[in-house]
Protein backbone atom coordinates (compact mmCIF):
# COMPACT_ATOMS: atom_id res chain seq x y z
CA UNK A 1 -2.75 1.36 -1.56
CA UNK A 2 -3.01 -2.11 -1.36
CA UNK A 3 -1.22 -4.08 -4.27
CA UNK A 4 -2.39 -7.74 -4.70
CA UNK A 5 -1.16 -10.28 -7.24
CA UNK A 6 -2.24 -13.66 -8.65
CA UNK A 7 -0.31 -16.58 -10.49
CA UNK A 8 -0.62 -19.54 -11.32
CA UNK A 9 2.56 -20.74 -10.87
CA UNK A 10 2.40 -24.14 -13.47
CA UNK A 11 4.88 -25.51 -10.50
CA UNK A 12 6.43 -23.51 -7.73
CA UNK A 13 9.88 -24.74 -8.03
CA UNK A 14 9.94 -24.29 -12.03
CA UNK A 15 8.51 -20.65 -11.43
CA UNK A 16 11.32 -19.64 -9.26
CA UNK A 17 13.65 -20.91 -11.85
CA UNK A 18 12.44 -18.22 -13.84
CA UNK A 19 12.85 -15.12 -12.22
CA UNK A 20 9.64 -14.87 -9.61
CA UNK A 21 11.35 -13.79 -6.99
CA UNK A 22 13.29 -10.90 -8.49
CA UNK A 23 10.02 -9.65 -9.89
CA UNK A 24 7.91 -9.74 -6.93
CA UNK A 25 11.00 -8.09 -4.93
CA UNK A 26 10.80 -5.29 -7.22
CA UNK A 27 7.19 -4.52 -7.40
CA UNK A 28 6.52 -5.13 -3.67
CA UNK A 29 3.23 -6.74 -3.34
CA UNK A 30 1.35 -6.58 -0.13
CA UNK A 31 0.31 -9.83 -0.90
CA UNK A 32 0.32 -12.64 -3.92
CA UNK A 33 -1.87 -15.69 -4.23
CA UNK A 34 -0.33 -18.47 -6.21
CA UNK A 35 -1.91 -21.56 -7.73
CA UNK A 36 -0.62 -24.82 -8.71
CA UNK A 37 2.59 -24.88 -6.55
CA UNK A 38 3.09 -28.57 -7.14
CA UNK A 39 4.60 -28.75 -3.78
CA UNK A 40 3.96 -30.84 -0.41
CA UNK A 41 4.97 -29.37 2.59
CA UNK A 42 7.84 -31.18 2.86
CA UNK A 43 9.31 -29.28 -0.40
CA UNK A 44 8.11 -26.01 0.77
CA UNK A 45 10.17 -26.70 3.57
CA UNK A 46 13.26 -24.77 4.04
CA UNK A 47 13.04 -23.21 1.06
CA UNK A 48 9.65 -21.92 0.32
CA UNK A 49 7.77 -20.60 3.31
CA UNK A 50 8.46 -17.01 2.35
CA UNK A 51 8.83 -14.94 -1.03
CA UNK A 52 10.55 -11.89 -1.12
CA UNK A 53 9.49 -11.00 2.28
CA UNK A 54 5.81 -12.44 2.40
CA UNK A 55 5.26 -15.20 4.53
CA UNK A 56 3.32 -18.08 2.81
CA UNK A 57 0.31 -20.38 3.84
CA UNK A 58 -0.94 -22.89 2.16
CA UNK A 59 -3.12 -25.94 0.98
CA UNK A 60 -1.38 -28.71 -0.19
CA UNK A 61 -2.48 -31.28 -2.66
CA UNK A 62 -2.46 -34.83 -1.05
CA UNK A 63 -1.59 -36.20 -4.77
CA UNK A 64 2.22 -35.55 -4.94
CA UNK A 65 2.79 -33.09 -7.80
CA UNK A 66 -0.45 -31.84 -8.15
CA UNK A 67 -2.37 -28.61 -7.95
CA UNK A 68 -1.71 -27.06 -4.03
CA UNK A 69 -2.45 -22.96 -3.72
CA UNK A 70 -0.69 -20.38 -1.19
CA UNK A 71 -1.31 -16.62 -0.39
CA UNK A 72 2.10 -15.08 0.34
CA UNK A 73 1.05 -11.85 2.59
CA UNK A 74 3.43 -9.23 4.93
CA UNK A 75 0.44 -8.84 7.30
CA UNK A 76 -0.38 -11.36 9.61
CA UNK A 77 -3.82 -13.02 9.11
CA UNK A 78 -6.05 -13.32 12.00
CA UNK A 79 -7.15 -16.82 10.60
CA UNK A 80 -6.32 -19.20 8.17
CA UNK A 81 -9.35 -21.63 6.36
CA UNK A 82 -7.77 -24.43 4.42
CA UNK A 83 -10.40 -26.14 2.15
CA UNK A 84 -13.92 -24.63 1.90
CA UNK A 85 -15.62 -28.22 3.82
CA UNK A 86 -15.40 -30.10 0.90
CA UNK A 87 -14.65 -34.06 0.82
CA UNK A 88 -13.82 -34.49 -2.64
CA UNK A 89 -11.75 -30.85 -3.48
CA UNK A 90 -10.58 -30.36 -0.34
CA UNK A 91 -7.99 -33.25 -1.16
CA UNK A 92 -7.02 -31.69 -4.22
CA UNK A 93 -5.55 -28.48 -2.60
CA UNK A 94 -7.84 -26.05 -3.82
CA UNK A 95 -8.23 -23.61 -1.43
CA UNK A 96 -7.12 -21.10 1.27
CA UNK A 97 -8.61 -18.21 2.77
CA UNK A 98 -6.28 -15.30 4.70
CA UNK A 99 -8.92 -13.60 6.97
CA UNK A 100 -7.75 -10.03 8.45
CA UNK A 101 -10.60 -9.10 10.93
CA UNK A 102 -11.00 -6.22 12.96
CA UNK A 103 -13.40 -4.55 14.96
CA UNK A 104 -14.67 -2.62 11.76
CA UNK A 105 -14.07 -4.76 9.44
CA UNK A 106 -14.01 -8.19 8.15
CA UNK A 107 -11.87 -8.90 5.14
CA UNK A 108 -10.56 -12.24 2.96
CA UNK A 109 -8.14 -12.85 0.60
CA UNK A 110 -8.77 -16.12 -1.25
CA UNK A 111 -6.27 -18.17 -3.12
CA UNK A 112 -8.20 -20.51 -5.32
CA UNK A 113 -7.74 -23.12 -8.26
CA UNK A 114 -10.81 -24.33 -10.38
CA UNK A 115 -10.53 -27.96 -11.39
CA UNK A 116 -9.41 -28.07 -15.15
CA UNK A 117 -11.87 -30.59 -17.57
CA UNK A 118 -9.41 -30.11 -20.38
CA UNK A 119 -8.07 -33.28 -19.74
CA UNK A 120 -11.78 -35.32 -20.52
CA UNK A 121 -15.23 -36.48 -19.81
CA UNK A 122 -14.53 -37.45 -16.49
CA UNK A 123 -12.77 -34.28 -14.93
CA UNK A 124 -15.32 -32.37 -16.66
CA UNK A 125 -17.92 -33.89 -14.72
CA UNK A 126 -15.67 -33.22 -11.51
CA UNK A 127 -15.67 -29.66 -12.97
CA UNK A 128 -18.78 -29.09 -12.80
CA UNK A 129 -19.23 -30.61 -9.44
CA UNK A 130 -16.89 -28.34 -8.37
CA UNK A 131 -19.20 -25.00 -9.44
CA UNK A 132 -22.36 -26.45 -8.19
CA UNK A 133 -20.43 -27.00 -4.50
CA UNK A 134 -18.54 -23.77 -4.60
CA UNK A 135 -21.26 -21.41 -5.70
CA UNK A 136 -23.03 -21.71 -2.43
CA UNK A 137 -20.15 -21.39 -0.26
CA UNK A 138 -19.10 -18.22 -1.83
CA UNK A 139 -22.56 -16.49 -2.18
CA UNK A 140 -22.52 -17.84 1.91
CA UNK A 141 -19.31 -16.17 2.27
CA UNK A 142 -20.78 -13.11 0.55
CA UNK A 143 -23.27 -12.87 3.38
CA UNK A 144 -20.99 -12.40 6.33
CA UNK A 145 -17.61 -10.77 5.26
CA UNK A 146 -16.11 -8.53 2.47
CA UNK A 147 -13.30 -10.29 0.07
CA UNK A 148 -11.29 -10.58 -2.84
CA UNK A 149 -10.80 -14.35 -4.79
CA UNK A 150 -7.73 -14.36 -6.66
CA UNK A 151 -7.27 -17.58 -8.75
CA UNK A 152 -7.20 -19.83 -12.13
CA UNK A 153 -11.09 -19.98 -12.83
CA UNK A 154 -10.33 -22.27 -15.67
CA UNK A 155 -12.88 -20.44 -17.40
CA UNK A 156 -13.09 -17.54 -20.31
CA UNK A 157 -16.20 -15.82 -19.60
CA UNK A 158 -16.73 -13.62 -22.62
CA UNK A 159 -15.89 -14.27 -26.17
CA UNK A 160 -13.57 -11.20 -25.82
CA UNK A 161 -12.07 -13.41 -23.13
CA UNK A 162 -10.04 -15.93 -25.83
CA UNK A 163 -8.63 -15.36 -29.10
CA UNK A 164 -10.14 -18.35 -30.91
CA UNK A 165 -13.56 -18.20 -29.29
CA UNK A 166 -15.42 -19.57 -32.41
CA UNK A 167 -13.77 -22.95 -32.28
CA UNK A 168 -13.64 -23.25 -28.53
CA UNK A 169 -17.36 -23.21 -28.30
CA UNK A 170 -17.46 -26.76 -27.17
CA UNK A 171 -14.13 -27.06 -25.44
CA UNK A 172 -13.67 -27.19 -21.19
CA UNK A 173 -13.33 -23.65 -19.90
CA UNK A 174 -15.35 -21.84 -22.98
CA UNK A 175 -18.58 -24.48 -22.24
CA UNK A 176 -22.20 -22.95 -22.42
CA UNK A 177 -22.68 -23.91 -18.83
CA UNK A 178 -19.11 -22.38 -17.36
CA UNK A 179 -20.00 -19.47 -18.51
CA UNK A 180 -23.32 -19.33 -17.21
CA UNK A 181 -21.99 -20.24 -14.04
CA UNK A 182 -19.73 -17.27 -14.04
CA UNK A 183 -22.57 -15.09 -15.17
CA UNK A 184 -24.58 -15.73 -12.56
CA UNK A 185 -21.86 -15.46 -9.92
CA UNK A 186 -21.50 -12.09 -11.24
CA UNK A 187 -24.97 -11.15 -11.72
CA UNK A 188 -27.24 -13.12 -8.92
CA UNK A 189 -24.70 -13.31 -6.34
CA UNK A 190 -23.09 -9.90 -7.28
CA UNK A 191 -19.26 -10.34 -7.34
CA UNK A 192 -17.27 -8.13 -9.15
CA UNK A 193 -14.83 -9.19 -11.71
CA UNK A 194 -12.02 -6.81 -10.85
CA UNK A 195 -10.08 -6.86 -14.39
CA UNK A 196 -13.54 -6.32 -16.42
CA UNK A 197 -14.50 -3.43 -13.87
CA UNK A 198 -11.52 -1.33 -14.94
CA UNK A 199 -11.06 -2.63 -18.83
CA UNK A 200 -14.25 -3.91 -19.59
CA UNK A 201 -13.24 -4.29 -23.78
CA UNK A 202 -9.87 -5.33 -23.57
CA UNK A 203 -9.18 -8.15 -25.75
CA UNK A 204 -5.46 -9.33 -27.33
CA UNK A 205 -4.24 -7.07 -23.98
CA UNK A 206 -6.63 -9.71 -21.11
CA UNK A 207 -5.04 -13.25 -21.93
CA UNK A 208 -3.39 -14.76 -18.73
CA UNK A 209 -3.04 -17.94 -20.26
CA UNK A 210 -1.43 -19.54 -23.22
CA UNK A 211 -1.30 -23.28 -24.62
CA UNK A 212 2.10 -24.69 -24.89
CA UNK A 213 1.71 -26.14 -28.61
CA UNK A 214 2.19 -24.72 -31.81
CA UNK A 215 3.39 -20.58 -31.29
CA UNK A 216 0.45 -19.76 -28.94
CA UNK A 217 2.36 -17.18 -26.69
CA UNK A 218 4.28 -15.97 -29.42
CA UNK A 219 1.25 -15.50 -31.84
CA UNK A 220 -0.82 -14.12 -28.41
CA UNK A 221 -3.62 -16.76 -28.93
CA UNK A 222 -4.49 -16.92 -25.49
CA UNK A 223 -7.37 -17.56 -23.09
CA UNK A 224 -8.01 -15.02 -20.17
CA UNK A 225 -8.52 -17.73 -17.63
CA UNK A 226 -6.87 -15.76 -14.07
CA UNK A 227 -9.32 -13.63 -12.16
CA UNK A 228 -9.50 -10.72 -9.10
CA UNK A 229 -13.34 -11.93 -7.92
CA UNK A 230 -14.30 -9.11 -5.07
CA UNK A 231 -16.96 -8.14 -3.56
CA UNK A 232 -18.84 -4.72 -4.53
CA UNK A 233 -17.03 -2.43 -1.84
CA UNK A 234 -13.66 -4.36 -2.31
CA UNK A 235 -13.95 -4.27 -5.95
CA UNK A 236 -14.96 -0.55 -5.94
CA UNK A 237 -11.39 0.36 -4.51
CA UNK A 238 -9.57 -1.12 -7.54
CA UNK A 239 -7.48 1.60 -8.86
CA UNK A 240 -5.11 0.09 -11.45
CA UNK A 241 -5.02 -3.87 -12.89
CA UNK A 242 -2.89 -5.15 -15.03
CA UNK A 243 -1.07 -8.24 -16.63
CA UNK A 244 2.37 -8.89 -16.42
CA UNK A 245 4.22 -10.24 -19.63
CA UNK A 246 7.39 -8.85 -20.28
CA UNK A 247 8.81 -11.91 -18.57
CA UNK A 248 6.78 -15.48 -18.98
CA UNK A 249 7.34 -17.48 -14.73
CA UNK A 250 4.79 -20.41 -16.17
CA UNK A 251 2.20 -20.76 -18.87
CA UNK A 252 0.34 -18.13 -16.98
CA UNK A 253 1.09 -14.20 -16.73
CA UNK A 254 0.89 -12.32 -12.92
CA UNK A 255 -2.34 -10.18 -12.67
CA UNK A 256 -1.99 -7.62 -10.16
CA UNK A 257 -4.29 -4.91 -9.15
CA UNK A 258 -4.00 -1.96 -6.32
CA UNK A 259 -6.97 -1.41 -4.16
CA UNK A 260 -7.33 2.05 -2.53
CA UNK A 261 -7.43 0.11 1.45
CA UNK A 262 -5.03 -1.38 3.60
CA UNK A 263 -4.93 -3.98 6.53
């Protein structure tokens, strides 16, 4: 079995504060992708570069602080793609694919972080630039190699995907066109949403995410926001998935699932 896990970490330094590493040491991961690290290089330095055995690679933000995403792996990649080619989200540290090729296979494990419009007009706009750029390269992707994006979509695809979906109708990550977006990247282009393959009615039980005001975690009004994206033979392997809360690393909980493959 393969076992993969997914985080966003709300800050890699914070998240290790709060028992990460212990955790990952005792469920042994073949691999974890982690978003928003909040890290340069220079503070992964030293410190950083592995996590309870998995050596990490990265793509660092060049805004100080901000966003960055890693895949931490114990099998050594036979390439490394930081950024997907683009000039405006490439600079935001979005990005980086593991690629483990062999002569009967070609595999990717993607670490990806989906630009947030929470914050107003403006990064919604980016938002949506975002899907209309990244579509393409992952239906391109699609046609060449088999692989498994593990990120912060920064959108709730279903109404059984958030608590309060009635109010949220008009609010970044529950918008009409987001979840289009994801429906067609699961219908047209025919990726696999991993958690919904295996659980497909789970509701209070799918939330990776929770707001920080009012009692949001405590009162489970949360937002399932953290995905396993696969491609059909990938995602047919899934055997178990399942989110992690009996600890809380960041405003996000771990979502790990165990494929029946191996590198």
């Amino acid at each position: 079995m393969f076992k993969l896990s997914s985080i966003n970490l709300n800050g890699i330094r914070s998240a290790t504060t709060k028992g990460l590493e212990p955790w990952l040491a005792k469920i042994k991961p073949d691999c974890i992708c982690v978003q928003e690290i909040k890290a340069q290089a220079a503070d992964v330095e030293g410190r950083f570069e592995e996590l309870a055995g998995l050596k990490g690679y990265f793509h660092f933000a060049e805004k100080k602080g901000y966003s960055g995403v890693g895949v931490y792996t114990r099998h050594e990649p036979s390439d490394v793609r930081v950024g997907y080619g683009s000039p405006e989200f490439d600079a935001e540290g979005r990005y980086v694919e593991l690629r483990f090729d062999t002569a009967g296979a070609k595999r990717s494990l993607i670490s990806c972080y989906f630009p947030s419009g929470s914050s107003g007009e403006e990064r919604q706009q980016a938002k949506f630039r975002f899907l209309d750029e990244f579509y393409p390269h992952l239906t391109q992707l699609k046609a060449g190699r088999e692989f498994i994006l593990c990120g912060d979509v920064n959108v709730a695809h279903q109404e059984i995907d958030l608590k309060n979906w009635r109010s949220n109708r008009k609010n970044s990550g529950f918008l009409p066109e987001e979840r289009a977006w994801m429906s067609k990247l699961l219908g047209e282009a025919g990726l696999v949403d991993v958690y919904r393959r295996l659980h497909p009615t789970a509701t209070d039980e799918a939330y990776t995410w929770w707001s920080n005001r009012g009692q949001a975690y405590a009162k489970n009004v949360g937002w399932r926001l953290d995905y396993h994206l696969a491609t059909p033979e990938l995602a047919a392997t899934a055997r178990s998935v399942a989110i992690y809360k009996q600890e809380k690393f960041s405003d996000h909980a771990p979502l790990t699932a165990e494929y029946d493959w191996s590198i």
